[in-house]
C-alpha atoms as a PDB file:
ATOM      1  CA  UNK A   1     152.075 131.071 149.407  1.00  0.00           C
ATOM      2  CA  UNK A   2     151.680 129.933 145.624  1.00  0.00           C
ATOM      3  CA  UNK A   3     153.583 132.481 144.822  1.00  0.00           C
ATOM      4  CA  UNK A   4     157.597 131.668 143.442  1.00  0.00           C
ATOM      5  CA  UNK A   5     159.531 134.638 144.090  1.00  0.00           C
ATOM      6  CA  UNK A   6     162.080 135.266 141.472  1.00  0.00           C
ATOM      7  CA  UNK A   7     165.073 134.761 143.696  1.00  0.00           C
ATOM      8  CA  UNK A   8     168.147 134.620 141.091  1.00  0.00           C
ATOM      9  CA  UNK A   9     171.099 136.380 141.086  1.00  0.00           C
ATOM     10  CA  UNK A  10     171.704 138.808 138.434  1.00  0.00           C
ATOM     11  CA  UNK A  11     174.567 140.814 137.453  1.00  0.00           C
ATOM     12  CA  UNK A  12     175.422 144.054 135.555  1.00  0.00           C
ATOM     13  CA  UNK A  13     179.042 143.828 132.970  1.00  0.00           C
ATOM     14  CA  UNK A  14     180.772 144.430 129.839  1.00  0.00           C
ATOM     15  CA  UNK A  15     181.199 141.619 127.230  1.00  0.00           C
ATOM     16  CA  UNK A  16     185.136 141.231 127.064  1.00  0.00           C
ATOM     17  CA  UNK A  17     185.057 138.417 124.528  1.00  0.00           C
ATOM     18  CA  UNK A  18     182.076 137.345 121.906  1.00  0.00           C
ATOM     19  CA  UNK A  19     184.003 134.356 119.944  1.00  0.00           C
ATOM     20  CA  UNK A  20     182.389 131.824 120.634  1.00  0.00           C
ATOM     21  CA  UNK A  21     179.050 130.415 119.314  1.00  0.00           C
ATOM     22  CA  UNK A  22     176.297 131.093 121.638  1.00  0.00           C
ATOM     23  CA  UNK A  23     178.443 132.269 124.458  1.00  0.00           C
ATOM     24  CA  UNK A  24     179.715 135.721 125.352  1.00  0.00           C
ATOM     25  CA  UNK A  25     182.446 136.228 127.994  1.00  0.00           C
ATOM     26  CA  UNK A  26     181.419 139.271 130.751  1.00  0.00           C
ATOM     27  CA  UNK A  27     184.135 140.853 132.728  1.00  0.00           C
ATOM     28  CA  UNK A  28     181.871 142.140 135.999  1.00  0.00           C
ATOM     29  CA  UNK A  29     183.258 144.829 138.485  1.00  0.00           C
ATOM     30  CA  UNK A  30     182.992 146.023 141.882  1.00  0.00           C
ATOM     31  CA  UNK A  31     184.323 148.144 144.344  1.00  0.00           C
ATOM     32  CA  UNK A  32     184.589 147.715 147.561  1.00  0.00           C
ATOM     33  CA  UNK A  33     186.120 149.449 151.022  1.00  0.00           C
ATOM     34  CA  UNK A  34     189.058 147.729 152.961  1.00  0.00           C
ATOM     35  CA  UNK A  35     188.245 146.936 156.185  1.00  0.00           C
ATOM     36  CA  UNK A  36     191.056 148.193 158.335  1.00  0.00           C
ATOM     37  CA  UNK A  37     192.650 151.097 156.092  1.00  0.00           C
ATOM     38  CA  UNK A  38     189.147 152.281 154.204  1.00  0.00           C
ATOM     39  CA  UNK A  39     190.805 152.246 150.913  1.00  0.00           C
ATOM     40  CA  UNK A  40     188.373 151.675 148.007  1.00  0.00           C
ATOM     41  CA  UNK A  41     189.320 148.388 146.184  1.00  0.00           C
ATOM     42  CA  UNK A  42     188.809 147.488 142.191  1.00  0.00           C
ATOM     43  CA  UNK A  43     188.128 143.924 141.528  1.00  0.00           C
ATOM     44  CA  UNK A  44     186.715 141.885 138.837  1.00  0.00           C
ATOM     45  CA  UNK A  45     186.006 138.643 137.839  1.00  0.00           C
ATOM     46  CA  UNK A  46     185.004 136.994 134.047  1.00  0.00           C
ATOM     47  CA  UNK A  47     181.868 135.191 133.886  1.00  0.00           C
ATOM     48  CA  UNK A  48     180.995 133.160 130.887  1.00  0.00           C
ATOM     49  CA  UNK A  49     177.126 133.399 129.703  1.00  0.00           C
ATOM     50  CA  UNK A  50     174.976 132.253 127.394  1.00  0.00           C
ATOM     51  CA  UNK A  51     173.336 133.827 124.306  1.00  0.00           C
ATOM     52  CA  UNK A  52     171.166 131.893 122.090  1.00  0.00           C
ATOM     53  CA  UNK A  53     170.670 134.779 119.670  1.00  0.00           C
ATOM     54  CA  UNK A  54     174.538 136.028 119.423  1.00  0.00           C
ATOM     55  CA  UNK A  55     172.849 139.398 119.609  1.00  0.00           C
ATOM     56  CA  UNK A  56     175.619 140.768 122.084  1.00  0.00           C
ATOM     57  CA  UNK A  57     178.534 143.081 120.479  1.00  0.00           C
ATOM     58  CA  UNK A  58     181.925 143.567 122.143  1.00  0.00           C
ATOM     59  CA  UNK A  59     182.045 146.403 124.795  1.00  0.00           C
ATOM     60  CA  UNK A  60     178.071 145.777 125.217  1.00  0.00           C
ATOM     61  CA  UNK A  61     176.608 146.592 128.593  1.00  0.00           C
ATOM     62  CA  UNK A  62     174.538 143.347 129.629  1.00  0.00           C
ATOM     63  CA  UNK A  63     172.405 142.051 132.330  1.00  0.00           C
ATOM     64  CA  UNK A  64     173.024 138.738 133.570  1.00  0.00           C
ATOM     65  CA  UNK A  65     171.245 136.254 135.728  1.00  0.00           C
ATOM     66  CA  UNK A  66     172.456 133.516 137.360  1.00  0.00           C
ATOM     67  CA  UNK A  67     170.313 129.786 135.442  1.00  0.00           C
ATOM     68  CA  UNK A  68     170.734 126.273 135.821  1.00  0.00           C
ATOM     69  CA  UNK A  69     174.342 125.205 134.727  1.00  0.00           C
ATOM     70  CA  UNK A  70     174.285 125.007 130.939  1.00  0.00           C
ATOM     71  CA  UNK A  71     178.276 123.779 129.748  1.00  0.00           C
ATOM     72  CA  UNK A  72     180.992 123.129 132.190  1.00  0.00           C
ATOM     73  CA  UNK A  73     181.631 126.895 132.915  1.00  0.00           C
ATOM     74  CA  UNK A  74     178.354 128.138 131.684  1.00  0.00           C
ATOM     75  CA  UNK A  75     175.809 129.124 134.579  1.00  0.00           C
ATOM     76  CA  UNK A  76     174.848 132.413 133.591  1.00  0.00           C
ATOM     77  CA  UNK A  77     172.031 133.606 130.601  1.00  0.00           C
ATOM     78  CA  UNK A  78     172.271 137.015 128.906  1.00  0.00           C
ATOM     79  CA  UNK A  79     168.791 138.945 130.345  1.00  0.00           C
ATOM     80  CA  UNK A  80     168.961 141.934 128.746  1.00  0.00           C
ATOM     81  CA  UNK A  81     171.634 144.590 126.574  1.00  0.00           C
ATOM     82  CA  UNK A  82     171.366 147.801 128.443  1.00  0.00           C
ATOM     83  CA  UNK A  83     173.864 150.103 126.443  1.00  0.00           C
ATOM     84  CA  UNK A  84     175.257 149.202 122.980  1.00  0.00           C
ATOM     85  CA  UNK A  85     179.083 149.823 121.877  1.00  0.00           C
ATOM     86  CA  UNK A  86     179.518 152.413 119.330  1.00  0.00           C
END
């Protein structure tokens, strides 16, 4: 029972914006059904994160997980890049 399990959300997007210092902007998005008519739905939503390094390039593929809040919009840290933009 010592054990802290690493319960933090973390989410899988595409840097949109990298103009800012230390922060990256990551457009996430899903799909999901309707429920009455079935029809498969795009949606996304813009999540602001933060980078310390500034390592993250436009069009990047990042992981993100969900942190303490860091600014007034900031409450997500860059994890990992998965797939750099050519």
């Amino acid at each position: 029972m010592d054990e802290q399990q690493n319960s933090k959300k973390t989410l899988i997007g595409v840097v949109s914006s990298n103009k800012m210092n230390k922060t990256v902007v990551v457009t996430v998005n899903r799909r999901l059904k309707h429920p009455i008519y079935g029809k498969y739905i795009s949606k996304h939503k813009k999540y602001m994160a933060h980078d310390p390094d500034g390592s993250c390039g436009l069009g990047d593929t990042i992981l993100i997980e969900e942190s303490r809040p860091i600014s007034k919009h900031k409450r997500w840290v860059v994890k990992d890049i998965l797939e750099k933009a050519i």
